[in-house]
PDB file of N, CA and C in Angstrom:
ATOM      1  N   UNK A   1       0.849  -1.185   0.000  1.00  0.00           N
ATOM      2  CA  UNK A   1       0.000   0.000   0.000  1.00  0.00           C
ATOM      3  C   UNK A   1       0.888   1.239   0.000  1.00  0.00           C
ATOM      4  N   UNK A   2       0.446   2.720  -0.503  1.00  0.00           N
ATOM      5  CA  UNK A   2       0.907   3.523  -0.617  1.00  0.00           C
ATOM      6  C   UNK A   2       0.590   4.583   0.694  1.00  0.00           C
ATOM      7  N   UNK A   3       1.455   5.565   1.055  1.00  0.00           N
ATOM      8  CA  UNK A   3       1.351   6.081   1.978  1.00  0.00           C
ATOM      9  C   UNK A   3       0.618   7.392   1.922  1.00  0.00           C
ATOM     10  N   UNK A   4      -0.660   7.493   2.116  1.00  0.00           N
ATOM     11  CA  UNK A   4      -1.469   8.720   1.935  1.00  0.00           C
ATOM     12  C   UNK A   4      -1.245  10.198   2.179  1.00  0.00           C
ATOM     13  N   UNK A   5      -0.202  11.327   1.596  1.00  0.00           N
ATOM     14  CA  UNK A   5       0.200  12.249   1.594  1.00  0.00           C
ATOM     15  C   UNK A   5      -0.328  12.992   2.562  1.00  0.00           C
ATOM     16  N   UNK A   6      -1.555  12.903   2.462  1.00  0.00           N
ATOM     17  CA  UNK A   6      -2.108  13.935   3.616  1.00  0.00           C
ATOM     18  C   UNK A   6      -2.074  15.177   3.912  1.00  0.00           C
ATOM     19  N   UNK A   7      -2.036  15.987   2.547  1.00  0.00           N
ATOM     20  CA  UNK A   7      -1.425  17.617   2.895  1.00  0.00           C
ATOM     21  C   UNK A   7      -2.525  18.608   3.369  1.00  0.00           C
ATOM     22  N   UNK A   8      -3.611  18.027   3.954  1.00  0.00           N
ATOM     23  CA  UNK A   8      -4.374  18.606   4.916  1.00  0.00           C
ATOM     24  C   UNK A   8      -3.979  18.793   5.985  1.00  0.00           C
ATOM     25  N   UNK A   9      -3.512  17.616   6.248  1.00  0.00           N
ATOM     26  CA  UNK A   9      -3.148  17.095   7.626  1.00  0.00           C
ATOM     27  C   UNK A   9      -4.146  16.697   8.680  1.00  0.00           C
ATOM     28  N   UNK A  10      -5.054  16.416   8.610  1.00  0.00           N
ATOM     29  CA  UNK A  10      -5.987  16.297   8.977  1.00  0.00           C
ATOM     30  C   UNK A  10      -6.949  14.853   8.996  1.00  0.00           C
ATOM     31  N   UNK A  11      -6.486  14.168   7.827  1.00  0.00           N
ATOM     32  CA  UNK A  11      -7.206  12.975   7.530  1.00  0.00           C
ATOM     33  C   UNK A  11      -7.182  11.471   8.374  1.00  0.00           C
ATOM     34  N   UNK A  12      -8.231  11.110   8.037  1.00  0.00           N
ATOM     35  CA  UNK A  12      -8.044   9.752   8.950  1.00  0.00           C
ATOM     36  C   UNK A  12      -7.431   8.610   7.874  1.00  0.00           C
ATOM     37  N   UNK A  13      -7.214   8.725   6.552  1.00  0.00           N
ATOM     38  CA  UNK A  13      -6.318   7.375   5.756  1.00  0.00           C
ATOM     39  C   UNK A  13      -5.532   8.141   6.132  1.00  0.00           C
ATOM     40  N   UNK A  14      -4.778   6.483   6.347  1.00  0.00           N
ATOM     41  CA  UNK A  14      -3.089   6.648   6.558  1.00  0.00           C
ATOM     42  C   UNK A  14      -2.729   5.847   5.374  1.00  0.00           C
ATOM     43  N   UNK A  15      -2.923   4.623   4.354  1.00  0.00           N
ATOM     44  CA  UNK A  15      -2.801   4.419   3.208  1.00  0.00           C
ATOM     45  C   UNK A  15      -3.613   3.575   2.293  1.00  0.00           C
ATOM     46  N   UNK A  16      -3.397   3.658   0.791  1.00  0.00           N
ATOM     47  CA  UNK A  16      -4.210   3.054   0.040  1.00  0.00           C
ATOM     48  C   UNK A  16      -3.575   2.376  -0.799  1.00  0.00           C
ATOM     49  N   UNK A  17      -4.494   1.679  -1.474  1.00  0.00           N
ATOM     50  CA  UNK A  17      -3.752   0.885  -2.558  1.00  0.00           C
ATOM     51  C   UNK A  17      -4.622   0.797  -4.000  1.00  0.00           C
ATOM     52  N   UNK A  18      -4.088   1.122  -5.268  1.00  0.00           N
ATOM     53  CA  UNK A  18      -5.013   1.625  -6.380  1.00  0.00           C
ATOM     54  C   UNK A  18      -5.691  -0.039  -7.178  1.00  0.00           C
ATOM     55  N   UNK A  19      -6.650  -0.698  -7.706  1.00  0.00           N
ATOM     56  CA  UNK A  19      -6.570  -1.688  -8.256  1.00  0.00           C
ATOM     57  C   UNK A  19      -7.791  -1.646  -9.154  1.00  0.00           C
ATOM     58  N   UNK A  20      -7.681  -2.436  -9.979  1.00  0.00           N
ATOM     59  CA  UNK A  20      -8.190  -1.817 -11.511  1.00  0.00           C
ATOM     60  C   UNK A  20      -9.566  -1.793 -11.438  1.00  0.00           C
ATOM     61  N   UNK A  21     -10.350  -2.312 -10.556  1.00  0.00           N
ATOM     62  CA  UNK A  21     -11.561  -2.442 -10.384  1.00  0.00           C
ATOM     63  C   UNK A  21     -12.095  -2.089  -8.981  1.00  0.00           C
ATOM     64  N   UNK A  22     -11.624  -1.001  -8.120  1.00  0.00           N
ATOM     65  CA  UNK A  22     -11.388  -0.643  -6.803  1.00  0.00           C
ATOM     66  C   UNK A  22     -10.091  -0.139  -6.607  1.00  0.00           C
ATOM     67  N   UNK A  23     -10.879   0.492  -4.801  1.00  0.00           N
ATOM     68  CA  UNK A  23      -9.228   1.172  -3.972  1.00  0.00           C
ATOM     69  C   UNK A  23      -8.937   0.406  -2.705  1.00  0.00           C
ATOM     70  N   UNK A  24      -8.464   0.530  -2.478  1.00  0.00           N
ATOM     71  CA  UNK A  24      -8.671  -0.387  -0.765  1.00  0.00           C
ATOM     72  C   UNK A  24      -7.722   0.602  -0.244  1.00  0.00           C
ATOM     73  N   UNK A  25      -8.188   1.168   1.075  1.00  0.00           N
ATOM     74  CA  UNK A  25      -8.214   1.929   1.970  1.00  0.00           C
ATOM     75  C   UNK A  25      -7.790   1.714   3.683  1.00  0.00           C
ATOM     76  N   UNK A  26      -6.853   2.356   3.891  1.00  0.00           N
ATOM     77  CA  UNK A  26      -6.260   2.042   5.116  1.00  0.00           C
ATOM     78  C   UNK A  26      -6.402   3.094   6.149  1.00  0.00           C
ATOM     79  N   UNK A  27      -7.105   2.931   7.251  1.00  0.00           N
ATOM     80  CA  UNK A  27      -7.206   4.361   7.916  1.00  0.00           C
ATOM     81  C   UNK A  27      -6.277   4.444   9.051  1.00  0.00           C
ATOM     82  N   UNK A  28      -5.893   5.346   9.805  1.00  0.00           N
ATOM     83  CA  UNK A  28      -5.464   5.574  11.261  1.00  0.00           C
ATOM     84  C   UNK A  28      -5.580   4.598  12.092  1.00  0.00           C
ATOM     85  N   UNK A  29      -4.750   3.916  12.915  1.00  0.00           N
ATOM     86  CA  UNK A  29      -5.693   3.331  14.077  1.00  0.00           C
ATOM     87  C   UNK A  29      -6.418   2.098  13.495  1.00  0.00           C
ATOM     88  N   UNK A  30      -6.085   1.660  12.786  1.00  0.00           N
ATOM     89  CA  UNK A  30      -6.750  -0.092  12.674  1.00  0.00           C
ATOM     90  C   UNK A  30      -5.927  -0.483  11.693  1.00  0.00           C
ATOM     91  N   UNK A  31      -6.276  -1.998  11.735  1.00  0.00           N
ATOM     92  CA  UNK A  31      -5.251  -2.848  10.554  1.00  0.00           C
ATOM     93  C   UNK A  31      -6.303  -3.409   9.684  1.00  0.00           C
ATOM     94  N   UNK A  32      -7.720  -3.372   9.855  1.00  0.00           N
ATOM     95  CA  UNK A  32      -8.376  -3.483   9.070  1.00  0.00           C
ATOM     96  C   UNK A  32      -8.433  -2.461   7.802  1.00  0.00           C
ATOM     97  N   UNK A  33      -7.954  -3.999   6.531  1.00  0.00           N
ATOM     98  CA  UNK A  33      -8.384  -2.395   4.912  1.00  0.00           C
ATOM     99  C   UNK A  33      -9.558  -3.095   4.704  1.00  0.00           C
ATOM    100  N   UNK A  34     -10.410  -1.869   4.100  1.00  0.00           N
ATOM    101  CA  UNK A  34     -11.327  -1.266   3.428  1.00  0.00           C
ATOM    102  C   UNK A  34     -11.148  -1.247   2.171  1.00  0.00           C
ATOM    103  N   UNK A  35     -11.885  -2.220   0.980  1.00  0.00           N
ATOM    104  CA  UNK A  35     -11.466  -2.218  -0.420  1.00  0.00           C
ATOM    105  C   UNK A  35     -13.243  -1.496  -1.075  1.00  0.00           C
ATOM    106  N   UNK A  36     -13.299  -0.683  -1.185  1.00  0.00           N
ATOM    107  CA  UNK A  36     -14.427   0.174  -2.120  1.00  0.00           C
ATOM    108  C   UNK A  36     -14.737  -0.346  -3.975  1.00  0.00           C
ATOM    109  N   UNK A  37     -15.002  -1.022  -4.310  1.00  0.00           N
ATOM    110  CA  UNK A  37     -14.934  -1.429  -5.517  1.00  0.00           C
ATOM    111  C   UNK A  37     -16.405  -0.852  -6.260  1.00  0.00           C
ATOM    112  N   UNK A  38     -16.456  -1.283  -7.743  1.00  0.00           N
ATOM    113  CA  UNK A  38     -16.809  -0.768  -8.859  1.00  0.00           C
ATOM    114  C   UNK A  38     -18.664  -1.240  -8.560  1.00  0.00           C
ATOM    115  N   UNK A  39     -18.638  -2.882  -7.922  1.00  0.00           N
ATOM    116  CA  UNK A  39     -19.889  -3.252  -8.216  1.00  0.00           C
ATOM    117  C   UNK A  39     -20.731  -2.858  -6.326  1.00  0.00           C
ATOM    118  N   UNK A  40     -19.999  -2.635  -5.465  1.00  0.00           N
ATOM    119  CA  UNK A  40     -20.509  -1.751  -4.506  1.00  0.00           C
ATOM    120  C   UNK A  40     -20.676  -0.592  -4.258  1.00  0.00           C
ATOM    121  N   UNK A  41     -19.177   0.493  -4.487  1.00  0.00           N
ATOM    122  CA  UNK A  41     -19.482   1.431  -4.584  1.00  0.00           C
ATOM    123  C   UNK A  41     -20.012   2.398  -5.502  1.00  0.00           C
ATOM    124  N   UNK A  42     -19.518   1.794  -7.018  1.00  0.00           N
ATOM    125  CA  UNK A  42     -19.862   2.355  -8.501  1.00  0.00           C
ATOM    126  C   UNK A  42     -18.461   3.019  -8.606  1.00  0.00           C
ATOM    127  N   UNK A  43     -18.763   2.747  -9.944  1.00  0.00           N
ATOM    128  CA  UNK A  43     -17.348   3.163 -11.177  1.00  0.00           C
ATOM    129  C   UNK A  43     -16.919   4.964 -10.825  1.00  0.00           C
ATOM    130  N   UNK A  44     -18.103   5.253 -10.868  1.00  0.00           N
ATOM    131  CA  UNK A  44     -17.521   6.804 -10.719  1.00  0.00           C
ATOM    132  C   UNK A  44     -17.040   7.442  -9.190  1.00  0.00           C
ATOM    133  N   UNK A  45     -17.644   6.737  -8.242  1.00  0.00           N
ATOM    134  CA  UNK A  45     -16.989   7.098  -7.086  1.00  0.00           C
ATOM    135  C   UNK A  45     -15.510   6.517  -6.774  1.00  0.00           C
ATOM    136  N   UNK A  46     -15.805   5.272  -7.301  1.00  0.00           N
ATOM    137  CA  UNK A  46     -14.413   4.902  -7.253  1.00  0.00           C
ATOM    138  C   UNK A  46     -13.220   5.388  -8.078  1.00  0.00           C
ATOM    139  N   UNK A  47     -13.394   5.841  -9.548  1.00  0.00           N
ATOM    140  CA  UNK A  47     -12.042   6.465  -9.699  1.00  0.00           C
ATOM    141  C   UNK A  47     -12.369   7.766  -9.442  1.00  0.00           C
ATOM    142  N   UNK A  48     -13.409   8.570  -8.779  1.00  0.00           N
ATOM    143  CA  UNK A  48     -12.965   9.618  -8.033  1.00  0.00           C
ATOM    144  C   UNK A  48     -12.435   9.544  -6.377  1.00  0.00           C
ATOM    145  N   UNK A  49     -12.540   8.576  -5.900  1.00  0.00           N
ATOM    146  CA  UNK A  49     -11.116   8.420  -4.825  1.00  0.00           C
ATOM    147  C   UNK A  49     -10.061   8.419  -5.289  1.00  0.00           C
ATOM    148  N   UNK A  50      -9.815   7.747  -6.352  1.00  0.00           N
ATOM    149  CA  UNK A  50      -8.265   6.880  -7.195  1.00  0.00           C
ATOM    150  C   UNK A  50      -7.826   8.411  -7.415  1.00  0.00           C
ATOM    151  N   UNK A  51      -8.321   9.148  -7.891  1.00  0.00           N
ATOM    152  CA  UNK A  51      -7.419  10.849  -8.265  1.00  0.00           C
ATOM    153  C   UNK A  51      -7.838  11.061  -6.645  1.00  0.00           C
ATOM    154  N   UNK A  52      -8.546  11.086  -6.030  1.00  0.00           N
ATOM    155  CA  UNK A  52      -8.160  11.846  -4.247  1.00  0.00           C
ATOM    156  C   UNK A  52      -6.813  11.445  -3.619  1.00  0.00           C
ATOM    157  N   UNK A  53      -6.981  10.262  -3.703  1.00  0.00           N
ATOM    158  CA  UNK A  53      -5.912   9.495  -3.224  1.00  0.00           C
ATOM    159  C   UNK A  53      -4.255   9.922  -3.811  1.00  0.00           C
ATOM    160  N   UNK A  54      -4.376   9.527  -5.046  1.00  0.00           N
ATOM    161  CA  UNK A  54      -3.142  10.101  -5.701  1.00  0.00           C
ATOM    162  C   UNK A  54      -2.800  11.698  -5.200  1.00  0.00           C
ATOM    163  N   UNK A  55      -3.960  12.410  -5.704  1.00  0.00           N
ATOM    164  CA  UNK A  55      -3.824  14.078  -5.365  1.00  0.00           C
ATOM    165  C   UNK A  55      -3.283  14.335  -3.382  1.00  0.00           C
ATOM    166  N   UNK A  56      -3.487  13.230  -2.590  1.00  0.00           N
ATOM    167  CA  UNK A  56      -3.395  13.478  -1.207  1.00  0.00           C
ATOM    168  C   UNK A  56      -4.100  14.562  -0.869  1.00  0.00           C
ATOM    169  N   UNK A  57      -5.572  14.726  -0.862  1.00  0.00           N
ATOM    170  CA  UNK A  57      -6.644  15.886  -0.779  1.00  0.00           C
ATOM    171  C   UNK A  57      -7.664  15.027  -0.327  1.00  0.00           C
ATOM    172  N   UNK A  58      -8.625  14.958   0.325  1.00  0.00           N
ATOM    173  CA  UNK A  58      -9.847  15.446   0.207  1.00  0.00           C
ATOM    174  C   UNK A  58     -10.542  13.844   0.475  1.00  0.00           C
ATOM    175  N   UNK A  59      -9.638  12.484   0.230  1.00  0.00           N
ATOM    176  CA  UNK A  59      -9.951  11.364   0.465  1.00  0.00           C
ATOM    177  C   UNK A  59     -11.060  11.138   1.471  1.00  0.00           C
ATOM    178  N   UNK A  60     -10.757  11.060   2.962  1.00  0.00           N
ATOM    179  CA  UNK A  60     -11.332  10.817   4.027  1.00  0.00           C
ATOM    180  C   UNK A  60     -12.880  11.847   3.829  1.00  0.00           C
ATOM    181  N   UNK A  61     -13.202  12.589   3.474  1.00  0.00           N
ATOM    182  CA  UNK A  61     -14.683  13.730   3.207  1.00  0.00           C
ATOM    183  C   UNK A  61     -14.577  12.917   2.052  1.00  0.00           C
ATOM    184  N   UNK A  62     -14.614  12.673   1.477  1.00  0.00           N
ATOM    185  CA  UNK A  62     -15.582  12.586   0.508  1.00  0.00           C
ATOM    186  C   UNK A  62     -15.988  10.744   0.988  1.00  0.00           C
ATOM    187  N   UNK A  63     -14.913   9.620   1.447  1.00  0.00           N
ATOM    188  CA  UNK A  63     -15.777   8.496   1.474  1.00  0.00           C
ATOM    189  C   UNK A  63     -16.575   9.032   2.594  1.00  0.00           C
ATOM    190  N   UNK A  64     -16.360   9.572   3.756  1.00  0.00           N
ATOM    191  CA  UNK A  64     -17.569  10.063   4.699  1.00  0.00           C
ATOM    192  C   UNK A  64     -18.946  10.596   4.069  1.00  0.00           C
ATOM    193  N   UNK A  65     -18.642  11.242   3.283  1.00  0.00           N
ATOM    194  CA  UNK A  65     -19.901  11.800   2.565  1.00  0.00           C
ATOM    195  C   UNK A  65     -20.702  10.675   1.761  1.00  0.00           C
ATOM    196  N   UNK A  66     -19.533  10.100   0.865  1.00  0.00           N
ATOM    197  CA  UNK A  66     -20.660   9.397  -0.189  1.00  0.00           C
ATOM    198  C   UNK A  66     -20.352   7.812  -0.178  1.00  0.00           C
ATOM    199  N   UNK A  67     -19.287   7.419   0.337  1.00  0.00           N
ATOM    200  CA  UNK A  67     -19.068   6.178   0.088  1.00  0.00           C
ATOM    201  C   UNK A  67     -19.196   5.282   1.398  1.00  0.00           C
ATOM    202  N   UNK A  68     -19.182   6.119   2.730  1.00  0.00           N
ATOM    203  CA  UNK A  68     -18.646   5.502   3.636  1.00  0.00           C
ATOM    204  C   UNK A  68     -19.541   3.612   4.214  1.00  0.00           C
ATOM    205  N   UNK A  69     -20.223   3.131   4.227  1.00  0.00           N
ATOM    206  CA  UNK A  69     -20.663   1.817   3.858  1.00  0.00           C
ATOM    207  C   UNK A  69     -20.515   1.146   2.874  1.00  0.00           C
ATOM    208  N   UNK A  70     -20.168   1.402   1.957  1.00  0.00           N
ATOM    209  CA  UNK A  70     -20.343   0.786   0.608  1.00  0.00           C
ATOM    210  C   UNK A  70     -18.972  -0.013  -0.068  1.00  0.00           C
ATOM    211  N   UNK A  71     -18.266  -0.649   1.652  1.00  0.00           N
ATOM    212  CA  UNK A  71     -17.182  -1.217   1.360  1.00  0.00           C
ATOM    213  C   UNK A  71     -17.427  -2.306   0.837  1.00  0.00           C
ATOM    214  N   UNK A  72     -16.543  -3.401   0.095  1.00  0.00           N
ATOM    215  CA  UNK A  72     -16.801  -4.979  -0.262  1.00  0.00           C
ATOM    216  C   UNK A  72     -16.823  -5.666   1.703  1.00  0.00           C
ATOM    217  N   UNK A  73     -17.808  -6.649   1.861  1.00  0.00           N
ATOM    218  CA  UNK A  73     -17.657  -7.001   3.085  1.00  0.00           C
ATOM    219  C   UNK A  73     -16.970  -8.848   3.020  1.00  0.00           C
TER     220      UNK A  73
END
């Protein structure tokens, strides 16, 4: 996994990992990841994490807002 830039400073991912059909998501404080994919969360939310993530912005608000259940279980 990659190490989530964080230039808020503020966020709760600490890292992610990009994969062609999903992100999987690593937060603060647990060892449990979180993989968000195409047929739970949908195609468009998911590669709009994939540029959050890369960009180190805005990740953690936006799955709070729109994705936050809609992990693969």
């Amino acid at each position: 996994m990659e190490r989530y830039k964080n230039l808020d400073g503020n966020s709760a991912v600490y890292s992610y990992e990009l994969r062609p059909n999903a992100i999987a998501v690593k937060f603060d404080g647990t060892s449990q990841i979180y993989v968000y994919s195409y047929p739970r969360a949908g195609h468009t939310f998911v590669e709009q994490m994939k540029l959050l993530a890369i960009s180190g912005r805005g990740l953690n608000s936006f799955i709070q807002m729109n994705v936050r259940r809609l992990y693969d279980r």
